[in-house]
N, C-alpha and C. Protein backbone atom coordinates (compact mmCIF):
# COMPACT_ATOMS: atom_id res chain seq x y z
N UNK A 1 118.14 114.96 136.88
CA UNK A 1 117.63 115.46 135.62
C UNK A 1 118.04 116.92 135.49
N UNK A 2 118.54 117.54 134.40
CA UNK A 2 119.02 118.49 134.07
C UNK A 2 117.78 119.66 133.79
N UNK A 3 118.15 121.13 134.46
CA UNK A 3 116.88 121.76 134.52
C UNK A 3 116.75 122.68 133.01
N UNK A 4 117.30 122.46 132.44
CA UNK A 4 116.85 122.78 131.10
C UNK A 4 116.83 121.88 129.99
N UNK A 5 115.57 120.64 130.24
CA UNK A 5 115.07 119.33 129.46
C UNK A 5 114.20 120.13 128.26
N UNK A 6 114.57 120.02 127.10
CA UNK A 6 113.08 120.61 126.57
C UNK A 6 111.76 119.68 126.17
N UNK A 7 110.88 119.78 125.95
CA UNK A 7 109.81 118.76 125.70
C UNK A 7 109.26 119.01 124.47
N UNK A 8 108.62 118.15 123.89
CA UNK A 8 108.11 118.54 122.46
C UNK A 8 106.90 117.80 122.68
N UNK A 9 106.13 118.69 122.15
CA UNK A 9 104.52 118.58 121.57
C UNK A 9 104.35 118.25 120.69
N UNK A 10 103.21 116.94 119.42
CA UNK A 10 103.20 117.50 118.36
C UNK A 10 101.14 116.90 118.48
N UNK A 11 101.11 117.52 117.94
CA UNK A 11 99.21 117.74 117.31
C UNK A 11 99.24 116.99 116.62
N UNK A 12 97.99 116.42 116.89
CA UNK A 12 97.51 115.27 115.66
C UNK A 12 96.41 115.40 115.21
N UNK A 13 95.36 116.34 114.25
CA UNK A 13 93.85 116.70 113.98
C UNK A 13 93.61 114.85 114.26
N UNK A 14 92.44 115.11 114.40
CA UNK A 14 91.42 113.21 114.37
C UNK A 14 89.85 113.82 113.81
N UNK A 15 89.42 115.21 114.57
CA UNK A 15 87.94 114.91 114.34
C UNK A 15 88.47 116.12 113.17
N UNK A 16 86.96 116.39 112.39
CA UNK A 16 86.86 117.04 111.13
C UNK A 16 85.45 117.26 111.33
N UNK A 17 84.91 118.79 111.68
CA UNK A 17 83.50 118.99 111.20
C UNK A 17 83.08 119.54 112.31
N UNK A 18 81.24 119.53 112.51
CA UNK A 18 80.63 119.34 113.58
C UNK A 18 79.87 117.98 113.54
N UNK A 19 80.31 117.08 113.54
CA UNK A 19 79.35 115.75 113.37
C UNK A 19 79.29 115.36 114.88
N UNK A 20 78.67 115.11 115.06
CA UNK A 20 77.98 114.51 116.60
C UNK A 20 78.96 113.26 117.00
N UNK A 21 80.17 112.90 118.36
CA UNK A 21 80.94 112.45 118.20
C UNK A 21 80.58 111.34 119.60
N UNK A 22 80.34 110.05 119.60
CA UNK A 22 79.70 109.52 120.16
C UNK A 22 81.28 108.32 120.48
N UNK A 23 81.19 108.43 122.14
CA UNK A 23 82.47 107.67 122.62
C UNK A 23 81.67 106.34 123.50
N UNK A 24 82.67 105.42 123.61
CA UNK A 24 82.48 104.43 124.46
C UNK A 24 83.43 103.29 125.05
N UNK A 25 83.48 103.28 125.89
CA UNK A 25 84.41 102.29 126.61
C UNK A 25 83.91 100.69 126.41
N UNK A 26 84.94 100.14 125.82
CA UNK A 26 84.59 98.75 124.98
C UNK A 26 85.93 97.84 125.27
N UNK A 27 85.54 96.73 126.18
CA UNK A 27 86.73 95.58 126.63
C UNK A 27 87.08 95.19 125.29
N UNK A 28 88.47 94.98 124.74
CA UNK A 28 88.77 94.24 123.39
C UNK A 28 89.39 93.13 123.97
N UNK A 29 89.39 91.65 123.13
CA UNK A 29 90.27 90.75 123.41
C UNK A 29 91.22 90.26 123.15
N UNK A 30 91.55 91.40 122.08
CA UNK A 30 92.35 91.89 120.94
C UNK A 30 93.59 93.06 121.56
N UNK A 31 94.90 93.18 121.53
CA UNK A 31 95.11 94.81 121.70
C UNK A 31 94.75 95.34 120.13
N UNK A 32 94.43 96.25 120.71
CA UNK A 32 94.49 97.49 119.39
C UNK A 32 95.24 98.64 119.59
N UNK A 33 95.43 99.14 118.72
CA UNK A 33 96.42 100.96 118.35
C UNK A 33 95.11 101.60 118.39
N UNK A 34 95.70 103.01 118.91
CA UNK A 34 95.11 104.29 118.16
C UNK A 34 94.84 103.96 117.03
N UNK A 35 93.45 104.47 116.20
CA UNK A 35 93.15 104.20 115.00
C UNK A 35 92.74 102.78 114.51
N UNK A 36 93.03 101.59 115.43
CA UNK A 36 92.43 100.67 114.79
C UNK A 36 91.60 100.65 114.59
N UNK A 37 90.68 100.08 113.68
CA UNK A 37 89.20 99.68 113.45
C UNK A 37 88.43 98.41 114.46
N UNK A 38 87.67 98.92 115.27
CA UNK A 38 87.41 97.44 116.32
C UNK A 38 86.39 97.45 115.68
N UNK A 39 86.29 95.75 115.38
CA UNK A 39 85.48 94.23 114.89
C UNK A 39 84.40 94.07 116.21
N UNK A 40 83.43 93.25 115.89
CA UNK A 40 82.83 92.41 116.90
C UNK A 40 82.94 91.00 116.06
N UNK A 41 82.43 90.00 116.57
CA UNK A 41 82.31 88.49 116.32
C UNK A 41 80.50 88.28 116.60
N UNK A 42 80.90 87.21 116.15
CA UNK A 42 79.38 86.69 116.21
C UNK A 42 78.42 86.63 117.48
N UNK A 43 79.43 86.51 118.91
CA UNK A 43 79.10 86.06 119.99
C UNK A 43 78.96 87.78 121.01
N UNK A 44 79.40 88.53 120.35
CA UNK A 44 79.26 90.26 120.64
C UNK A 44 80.62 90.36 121.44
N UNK A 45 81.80 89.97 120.66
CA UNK A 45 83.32 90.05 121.92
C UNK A 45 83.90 91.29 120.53
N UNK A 46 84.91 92.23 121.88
CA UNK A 46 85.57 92.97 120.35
C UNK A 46 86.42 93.23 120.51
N UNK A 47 86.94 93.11 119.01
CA UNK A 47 88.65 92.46 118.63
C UNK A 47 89.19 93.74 117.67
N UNK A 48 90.63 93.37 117.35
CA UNK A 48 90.70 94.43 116.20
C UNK A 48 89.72 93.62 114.77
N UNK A 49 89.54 94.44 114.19
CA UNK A 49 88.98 94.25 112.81
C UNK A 49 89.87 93.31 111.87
N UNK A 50 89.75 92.04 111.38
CA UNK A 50 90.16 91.48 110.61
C UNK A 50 88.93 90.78 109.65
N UNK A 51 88.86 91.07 108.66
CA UNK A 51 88.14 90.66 107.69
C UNK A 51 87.82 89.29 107.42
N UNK A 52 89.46 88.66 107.95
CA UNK A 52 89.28 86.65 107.30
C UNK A 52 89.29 85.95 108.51
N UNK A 53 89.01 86.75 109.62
CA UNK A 53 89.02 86.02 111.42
C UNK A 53 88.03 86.77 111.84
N UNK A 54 87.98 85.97 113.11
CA UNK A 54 87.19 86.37 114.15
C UNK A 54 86.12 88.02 114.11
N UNK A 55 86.91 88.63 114.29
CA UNK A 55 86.38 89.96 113.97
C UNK A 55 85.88 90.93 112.86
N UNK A 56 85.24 90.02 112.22
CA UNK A 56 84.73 90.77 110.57
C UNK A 56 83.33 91.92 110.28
N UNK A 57 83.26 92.13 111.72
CA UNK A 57 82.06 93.16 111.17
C UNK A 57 83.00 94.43 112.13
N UNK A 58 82.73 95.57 111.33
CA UNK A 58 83.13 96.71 111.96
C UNK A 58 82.32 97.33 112.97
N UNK A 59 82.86 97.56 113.80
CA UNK A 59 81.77 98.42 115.15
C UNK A 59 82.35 100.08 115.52
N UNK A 60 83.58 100.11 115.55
CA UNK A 60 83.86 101.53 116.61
C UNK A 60 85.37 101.67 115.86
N UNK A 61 85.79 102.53 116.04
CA UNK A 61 87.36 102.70 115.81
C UNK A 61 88.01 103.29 117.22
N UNK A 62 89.42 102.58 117.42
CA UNK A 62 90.26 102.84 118.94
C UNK A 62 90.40 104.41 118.77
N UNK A 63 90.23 105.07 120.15
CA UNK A 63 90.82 106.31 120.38
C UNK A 63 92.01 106.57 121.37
N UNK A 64 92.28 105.39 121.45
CA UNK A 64 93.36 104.97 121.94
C UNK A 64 93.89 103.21 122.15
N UNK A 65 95.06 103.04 122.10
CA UNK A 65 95.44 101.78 122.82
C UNK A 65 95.28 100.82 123.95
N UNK A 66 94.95 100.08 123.28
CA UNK A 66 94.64 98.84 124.89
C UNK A 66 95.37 97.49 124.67
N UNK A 67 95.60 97.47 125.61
CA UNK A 67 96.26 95.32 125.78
C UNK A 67 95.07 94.62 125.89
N UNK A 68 94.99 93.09 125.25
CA UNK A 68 93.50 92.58 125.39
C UNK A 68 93.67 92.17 126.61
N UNK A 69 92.23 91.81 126.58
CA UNK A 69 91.28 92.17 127.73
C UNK A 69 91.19 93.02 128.37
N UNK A 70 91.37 94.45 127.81
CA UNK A 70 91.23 95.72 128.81
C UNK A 70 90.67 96.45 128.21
N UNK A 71 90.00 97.43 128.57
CA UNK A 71 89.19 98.52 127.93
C UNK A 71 89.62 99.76 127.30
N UNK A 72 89.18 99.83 125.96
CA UNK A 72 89.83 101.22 125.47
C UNK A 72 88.84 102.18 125.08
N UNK A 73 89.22 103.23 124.66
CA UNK A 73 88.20 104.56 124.74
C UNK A 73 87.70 104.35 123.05
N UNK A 74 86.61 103.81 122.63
CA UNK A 74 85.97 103.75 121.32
C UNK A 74 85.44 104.46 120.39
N UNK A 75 85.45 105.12 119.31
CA UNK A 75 84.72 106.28 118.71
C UNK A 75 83.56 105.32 117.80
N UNK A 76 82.61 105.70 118.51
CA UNK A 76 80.84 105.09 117.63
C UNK A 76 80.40 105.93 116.67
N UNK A 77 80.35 107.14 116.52
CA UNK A 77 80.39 107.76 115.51
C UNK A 77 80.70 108.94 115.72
N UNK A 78 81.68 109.59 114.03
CA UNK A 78 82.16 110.43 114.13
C UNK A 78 82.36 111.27 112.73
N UNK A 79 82.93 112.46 112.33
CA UNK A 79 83.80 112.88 111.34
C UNK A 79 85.20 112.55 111.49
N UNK A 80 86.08 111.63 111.25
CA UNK A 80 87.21 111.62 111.52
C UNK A 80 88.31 112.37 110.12
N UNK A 81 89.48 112.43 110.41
CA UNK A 81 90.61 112.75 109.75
C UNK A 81 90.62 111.12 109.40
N UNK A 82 91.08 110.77 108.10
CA UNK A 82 91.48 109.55 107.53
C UNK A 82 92.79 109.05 107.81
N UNK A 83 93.51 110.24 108.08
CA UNK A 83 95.00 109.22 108.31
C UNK A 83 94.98 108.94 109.63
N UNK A 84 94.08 109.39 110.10
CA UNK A 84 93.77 108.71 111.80
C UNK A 84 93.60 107.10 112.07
N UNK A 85 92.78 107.04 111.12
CA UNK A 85 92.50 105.77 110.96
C UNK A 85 93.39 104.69 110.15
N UNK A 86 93.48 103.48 110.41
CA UNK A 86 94.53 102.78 110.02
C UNK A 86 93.93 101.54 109.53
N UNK A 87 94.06 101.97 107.91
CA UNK A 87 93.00 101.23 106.90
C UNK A 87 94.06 100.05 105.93
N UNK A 88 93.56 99.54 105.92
CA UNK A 88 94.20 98.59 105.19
C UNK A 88 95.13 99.11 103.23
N UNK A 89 96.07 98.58 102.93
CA UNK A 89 96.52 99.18 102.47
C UNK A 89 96.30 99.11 100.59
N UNK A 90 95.89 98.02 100.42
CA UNK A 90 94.98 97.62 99.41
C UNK A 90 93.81 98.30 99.10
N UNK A 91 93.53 98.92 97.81
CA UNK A 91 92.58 100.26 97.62
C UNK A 91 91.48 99.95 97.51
N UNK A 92 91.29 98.58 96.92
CA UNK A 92 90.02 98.13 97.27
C UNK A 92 89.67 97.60 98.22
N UNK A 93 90.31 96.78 99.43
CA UNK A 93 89.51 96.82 100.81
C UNK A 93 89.38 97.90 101.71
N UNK A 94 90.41 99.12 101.09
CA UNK A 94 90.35 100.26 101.66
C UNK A 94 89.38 100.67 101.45
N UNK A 95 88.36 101.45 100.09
CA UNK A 95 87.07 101.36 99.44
C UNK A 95 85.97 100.36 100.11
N UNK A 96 86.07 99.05 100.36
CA UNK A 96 84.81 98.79 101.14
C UNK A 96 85.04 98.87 102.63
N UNK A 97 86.10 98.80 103.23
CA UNK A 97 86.23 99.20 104.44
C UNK A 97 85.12 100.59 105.12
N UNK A 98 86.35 101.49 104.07
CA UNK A 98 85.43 102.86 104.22
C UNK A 98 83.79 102.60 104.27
N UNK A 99 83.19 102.15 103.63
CA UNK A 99 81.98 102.49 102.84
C UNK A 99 81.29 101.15 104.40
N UNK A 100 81.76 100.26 104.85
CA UNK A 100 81.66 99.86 106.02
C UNK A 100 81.32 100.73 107.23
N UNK A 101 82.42 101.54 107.24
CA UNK A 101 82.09 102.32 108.37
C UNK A 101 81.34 103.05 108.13
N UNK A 102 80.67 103.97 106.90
CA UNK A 102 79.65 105.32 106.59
C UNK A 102 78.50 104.30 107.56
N UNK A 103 78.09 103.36 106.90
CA UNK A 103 77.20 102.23 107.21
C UNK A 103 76.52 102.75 108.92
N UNK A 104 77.89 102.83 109.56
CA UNK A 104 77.30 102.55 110.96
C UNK A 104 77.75 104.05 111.67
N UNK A 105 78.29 105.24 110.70
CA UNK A 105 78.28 106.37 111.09
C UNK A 105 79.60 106.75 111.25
N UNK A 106 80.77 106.44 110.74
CA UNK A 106 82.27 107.06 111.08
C UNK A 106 82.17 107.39 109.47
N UNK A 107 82.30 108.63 109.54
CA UNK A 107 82.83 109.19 108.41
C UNK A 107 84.65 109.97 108.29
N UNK A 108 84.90 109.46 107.31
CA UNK A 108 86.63 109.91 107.05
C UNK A 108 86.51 110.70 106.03
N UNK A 109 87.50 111.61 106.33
CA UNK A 109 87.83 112.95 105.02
C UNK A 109 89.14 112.94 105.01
């Protein structure tokens, strides 16, 4: 390796505020991205968020990536940055999505 490699950094804001920022480590059976929205099911298993499957109630959003069945770092509530989050692209499930999560404490700006 050549001793003048350069490296690049780049920043990504996520939180916004002082809102009280509540983390948790949560097995998905699902992978999820950074930013997904994690679902639970009826039986308390959690998946990514899909509205017309398995996973239709919102619980936490990923703060990072996981392969299913492994555990990823969860945000339970927060102020987040919105483009953090990775909302569906339709303005009206985007609109109740959002208004989903105020529900259980993730707020987006």
């Amino acid at each position: 390796m050549a001793n003048n490699v350069k490296f690049t950094n780049k920043e990504k804001q996520i939180f916004f505020g002082d809102y009280p920022l509540i983390s948790q480590p949560l097995t998905v059976k699902d992978a999820v991205k950074a930013g997904d929205v994690i679902g639970v099911d009826a039986s308390g298993n959690y998946g990514k968020y899909n509205k017309s499957a398995t996973y239709t109630t919102p619980y936490a959003i990923a703060y990072e990536g996981a392969e299913a069945d492994k555990q990823c770092s969860a945000i339970l509530t927060a102020y987040l940055v919105e483009s953090f989050v990775l909302l569906p692209s339709d303005p009206t499930e985007k609109l109740k999505l959002k208004q989903e999560l105020r529900k259980i404490g993730l707020f987006l700006r």
